[in-house]
PDB file of N, CA and C in Angstrom:
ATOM      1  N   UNK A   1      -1.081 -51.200  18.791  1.00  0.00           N
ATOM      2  CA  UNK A   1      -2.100 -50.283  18.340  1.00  0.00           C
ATOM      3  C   UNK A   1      -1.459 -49.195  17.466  1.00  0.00           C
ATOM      4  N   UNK A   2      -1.910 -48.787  15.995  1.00  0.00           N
ATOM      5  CA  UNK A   2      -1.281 -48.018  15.493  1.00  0.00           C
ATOM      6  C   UNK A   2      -1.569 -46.188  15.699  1.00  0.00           C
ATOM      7  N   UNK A   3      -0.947 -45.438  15.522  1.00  0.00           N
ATOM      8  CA  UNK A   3      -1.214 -44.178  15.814  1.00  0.00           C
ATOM      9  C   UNK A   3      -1.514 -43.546  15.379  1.00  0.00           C
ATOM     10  N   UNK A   4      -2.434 -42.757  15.401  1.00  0.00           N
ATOM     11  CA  UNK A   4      -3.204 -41.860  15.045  1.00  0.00           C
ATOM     12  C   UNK A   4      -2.721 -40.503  13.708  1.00  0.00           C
ATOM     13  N   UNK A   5      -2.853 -40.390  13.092  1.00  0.00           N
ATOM     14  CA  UNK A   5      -1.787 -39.556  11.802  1.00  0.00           C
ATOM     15  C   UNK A   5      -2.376 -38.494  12.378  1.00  0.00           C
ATOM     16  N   UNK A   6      -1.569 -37.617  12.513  1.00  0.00           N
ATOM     17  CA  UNK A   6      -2.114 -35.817  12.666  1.00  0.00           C
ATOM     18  C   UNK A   6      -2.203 -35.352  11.362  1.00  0.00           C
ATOM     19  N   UNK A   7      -3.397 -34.929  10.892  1.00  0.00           N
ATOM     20  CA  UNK A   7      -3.782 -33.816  10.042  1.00  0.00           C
ATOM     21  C   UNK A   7      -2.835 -33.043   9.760  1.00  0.00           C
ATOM     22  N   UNK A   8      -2.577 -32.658   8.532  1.00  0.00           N
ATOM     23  CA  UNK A   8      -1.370 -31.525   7.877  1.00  0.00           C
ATOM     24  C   UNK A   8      -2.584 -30.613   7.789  1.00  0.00           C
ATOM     25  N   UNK A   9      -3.174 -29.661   8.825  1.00  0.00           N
ATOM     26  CA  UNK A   9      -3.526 -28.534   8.254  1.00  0.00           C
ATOM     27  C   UNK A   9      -2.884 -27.532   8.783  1.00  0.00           C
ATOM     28  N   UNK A  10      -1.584 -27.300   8.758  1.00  0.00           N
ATOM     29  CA  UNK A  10      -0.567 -26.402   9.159  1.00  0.00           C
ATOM     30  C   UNK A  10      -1.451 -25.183  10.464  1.00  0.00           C
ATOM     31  N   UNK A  11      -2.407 -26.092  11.226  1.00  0.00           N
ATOM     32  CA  UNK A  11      -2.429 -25.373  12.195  1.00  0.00           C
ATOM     33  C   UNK A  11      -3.784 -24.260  12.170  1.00  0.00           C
ATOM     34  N   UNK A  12      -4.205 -24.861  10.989  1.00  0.00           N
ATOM     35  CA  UNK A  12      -5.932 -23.661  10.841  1.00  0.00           C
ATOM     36  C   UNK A  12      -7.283 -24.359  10.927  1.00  0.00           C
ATOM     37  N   UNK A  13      -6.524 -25.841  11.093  1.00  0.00           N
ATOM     38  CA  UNK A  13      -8.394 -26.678  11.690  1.00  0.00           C
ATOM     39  C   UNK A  13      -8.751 -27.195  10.556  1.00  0.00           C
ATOM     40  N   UNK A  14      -8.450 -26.853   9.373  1.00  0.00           N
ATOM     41  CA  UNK A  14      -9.108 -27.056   7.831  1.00  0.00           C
ATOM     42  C   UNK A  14      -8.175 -27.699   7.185  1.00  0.00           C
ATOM     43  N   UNK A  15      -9.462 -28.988   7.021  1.00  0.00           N
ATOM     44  CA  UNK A  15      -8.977 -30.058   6.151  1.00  0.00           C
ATOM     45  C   UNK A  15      -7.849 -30.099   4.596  1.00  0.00           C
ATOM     46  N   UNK A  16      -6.857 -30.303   4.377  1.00  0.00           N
ATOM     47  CA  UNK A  16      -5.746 -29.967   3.582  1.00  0.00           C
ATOM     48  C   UNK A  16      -7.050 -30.308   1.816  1.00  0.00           C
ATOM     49  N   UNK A  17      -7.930 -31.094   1.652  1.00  0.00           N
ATOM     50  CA  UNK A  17      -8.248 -31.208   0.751  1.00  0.00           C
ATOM     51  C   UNK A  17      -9.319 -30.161   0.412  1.00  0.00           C
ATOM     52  N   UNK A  18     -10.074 -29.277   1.880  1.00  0.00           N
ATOM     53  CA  UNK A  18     -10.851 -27.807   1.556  1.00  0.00           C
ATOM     54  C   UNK A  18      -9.702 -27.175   0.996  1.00  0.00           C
ATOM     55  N   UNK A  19      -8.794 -26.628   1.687  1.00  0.00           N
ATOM     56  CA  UNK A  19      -7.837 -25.533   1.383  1.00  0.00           C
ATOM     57  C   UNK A  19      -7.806 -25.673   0.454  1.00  0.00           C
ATOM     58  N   UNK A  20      -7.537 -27.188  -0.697  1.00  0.00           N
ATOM     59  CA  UNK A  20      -6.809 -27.633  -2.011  1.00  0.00           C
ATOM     60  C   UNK A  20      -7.740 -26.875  -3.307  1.00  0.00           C
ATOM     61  N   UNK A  21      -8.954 -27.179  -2.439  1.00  0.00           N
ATOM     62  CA  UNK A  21     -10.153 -27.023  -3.136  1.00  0.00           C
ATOM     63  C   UNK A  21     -10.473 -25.698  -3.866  1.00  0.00           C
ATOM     64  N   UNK A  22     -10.328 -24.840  -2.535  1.00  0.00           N
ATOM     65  CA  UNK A  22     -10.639 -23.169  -2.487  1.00  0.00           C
ATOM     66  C   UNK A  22      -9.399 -22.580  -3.087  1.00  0.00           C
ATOM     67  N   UNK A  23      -8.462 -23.120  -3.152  1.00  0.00           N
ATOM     68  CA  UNK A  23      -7.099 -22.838  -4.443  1.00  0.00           C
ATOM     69  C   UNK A  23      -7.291 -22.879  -5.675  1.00  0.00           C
ATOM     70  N   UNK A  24      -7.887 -23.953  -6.212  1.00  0.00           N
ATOM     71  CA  UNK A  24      -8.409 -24.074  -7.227  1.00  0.00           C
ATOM     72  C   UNK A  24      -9.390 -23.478  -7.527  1.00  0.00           C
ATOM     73  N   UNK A  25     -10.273 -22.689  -6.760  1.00  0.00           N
ATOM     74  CA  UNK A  25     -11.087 -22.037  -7.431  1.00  0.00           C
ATOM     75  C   UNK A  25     -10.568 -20.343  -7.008  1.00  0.00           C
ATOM     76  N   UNK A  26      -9.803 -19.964  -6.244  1.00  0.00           N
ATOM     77  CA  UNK A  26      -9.179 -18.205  -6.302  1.00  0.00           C
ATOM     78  C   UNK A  26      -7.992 -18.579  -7.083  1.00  0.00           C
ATOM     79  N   UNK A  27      -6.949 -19.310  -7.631  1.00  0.00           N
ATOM     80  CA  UNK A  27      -6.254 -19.379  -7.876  1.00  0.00           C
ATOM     81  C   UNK A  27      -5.954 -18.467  -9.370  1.00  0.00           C
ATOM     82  N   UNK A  28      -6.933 -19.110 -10.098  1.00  0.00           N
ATOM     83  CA  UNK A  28      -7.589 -18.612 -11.790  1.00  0.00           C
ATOM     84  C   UNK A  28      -8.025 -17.132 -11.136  1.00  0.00           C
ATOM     85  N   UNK A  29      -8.348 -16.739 -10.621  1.00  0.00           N
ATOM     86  CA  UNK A  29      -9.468 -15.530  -9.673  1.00  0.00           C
ATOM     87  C   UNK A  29      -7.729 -14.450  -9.890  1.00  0.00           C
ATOM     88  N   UNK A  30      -7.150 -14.889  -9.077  1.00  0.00           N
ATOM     89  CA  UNK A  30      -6.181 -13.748  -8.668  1.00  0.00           C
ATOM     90  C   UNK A  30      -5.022 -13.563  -9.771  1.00  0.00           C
ATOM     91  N   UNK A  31      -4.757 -15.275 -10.400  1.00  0.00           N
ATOM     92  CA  UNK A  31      -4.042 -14.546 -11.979  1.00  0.00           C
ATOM     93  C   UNK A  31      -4.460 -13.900 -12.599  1.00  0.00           C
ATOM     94  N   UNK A  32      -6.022 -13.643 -13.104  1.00  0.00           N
ATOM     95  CA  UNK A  32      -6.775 -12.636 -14.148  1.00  0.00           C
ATOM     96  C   UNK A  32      -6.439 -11.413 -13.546  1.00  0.00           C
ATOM     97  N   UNK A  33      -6.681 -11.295 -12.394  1.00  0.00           N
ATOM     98  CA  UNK A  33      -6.818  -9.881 -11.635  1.00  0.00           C
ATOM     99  C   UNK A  33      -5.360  -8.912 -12.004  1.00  0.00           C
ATOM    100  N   UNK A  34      -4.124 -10.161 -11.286  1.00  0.00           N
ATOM    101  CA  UNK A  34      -2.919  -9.197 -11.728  1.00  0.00           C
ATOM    102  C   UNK A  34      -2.408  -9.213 -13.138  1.00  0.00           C
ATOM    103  N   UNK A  35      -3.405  -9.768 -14.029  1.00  0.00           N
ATOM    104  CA  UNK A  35      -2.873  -9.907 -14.846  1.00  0.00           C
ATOM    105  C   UNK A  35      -3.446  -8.821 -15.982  1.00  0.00           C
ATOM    106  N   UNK A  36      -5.049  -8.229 -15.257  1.00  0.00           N
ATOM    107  CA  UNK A  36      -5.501  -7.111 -15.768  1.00  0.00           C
ATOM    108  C   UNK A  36      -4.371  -6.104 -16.054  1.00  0.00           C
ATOM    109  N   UNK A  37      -5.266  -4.674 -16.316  1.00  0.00           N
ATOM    110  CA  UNK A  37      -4.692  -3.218 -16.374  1.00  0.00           C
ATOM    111  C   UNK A  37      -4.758  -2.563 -14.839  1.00  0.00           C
ATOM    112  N   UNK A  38      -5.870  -3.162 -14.285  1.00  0.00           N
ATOM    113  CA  UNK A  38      -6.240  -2.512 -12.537  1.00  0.00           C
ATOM    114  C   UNK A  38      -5.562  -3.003 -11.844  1.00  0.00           C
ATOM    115  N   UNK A  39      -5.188  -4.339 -12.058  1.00  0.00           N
ATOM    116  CA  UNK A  39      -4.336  -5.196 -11.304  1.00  0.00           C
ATOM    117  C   UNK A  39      -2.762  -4.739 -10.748  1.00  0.00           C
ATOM    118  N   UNK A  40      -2.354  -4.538 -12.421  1.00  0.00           N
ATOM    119  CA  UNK A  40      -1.262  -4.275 -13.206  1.00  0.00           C
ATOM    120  C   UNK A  40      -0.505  -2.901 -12.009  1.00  0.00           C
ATOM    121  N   UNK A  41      -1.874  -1.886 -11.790  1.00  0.00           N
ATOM    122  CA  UNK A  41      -1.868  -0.645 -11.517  1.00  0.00           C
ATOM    123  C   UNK A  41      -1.504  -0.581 -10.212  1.00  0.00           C
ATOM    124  N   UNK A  42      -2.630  -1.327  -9.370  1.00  0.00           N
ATOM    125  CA  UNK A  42      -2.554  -1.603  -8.509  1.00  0.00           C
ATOM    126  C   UNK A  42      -1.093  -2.731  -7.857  1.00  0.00           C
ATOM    127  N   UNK A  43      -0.760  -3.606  -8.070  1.00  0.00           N
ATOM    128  CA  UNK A  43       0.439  -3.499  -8.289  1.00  0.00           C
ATOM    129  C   UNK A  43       1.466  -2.511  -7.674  1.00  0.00           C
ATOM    130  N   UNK A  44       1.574  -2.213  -8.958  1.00  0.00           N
ATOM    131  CA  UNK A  44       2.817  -0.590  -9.281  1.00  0.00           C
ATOM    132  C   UNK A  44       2.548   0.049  -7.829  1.00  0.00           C
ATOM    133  N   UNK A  45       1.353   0.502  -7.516  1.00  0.00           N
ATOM    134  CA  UNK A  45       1.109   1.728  -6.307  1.00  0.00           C
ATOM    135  C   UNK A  45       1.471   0.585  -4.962  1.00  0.00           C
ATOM    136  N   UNK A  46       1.396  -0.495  -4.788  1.00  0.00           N
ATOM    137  CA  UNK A  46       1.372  -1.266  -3.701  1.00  0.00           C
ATOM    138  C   UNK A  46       3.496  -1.199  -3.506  1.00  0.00           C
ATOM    139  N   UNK A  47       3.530  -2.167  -4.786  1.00  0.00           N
ATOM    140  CA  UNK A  47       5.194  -1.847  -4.523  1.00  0.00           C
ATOM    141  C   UNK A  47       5.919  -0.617  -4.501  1.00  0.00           C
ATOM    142  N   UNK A  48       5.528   0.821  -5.357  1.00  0.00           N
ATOM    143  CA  UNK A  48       6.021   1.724  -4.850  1.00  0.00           C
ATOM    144  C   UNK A  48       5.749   2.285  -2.690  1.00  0.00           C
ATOM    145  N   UNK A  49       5.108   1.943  -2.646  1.00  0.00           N
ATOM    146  CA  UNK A  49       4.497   2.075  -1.352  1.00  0.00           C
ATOM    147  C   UNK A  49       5.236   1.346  -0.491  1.00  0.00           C
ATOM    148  N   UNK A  50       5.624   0.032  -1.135  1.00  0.00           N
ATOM    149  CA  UNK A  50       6.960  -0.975   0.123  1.00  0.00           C
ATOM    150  C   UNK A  50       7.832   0.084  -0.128  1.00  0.00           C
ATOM    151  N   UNK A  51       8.459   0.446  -1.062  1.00  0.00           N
ATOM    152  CA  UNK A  51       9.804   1.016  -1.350  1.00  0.00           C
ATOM    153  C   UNK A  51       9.620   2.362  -0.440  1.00  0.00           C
ATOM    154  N   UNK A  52       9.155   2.963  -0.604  1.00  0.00           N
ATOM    155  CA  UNK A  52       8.632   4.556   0.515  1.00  0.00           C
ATOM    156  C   UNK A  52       8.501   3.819   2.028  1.00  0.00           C
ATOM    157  N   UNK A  53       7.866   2.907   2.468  1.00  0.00           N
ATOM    158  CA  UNK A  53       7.909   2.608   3.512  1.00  0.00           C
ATOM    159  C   UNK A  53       9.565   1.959   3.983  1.00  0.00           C
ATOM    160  N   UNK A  54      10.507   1.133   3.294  1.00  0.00           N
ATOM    161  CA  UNK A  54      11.633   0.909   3.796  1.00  0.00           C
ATOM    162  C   UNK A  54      12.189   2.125   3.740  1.00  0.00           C
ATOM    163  N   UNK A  55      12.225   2.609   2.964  1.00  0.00           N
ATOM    164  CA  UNK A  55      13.112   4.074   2.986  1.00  0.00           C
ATOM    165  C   UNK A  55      13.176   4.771   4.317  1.00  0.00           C
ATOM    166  N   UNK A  56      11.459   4.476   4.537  1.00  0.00           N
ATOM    167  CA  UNK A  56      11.645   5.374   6.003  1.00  0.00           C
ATOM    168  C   UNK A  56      12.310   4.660   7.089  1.00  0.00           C
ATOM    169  N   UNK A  57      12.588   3.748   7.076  1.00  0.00           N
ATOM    170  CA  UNK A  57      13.229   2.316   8.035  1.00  0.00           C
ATOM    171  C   UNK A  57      14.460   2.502   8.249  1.00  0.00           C
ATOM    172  N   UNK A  58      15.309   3.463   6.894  1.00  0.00           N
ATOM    173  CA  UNK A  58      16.473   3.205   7.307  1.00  0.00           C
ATOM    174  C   UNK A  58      16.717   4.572   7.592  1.00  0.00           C
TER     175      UNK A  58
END
């Protein structure tokens, strides 16, 4: 009797060809975004914000 293939959905229930799916459609979504001026901005304030937060770490 052959065995049963386990699903690659790394563990979230959802079928690897939804996930594939919903990539393809935020994928285009989130390059425009950082690729804006708001994006761009936003950005900048997010990574200055890691850098202030390790600082305080060490």
């Amino acid at each position: 009797m052959p065995r049963k293939k386990k699903p690659n959905d790394h563990g979230t229930g959802i079928p690897y060809h939804e996930v594939e799916a919903l990539a393809r459609v935020l994928l285009p979504e989130i390059q425009a975004f950082f690729e804006s001026e708001k994006g761009q901005r936003e950005f900048a304030d997010w990574k200055a914000q890691q850098q202030t937060e390790q600082q305080k770490q060490v």
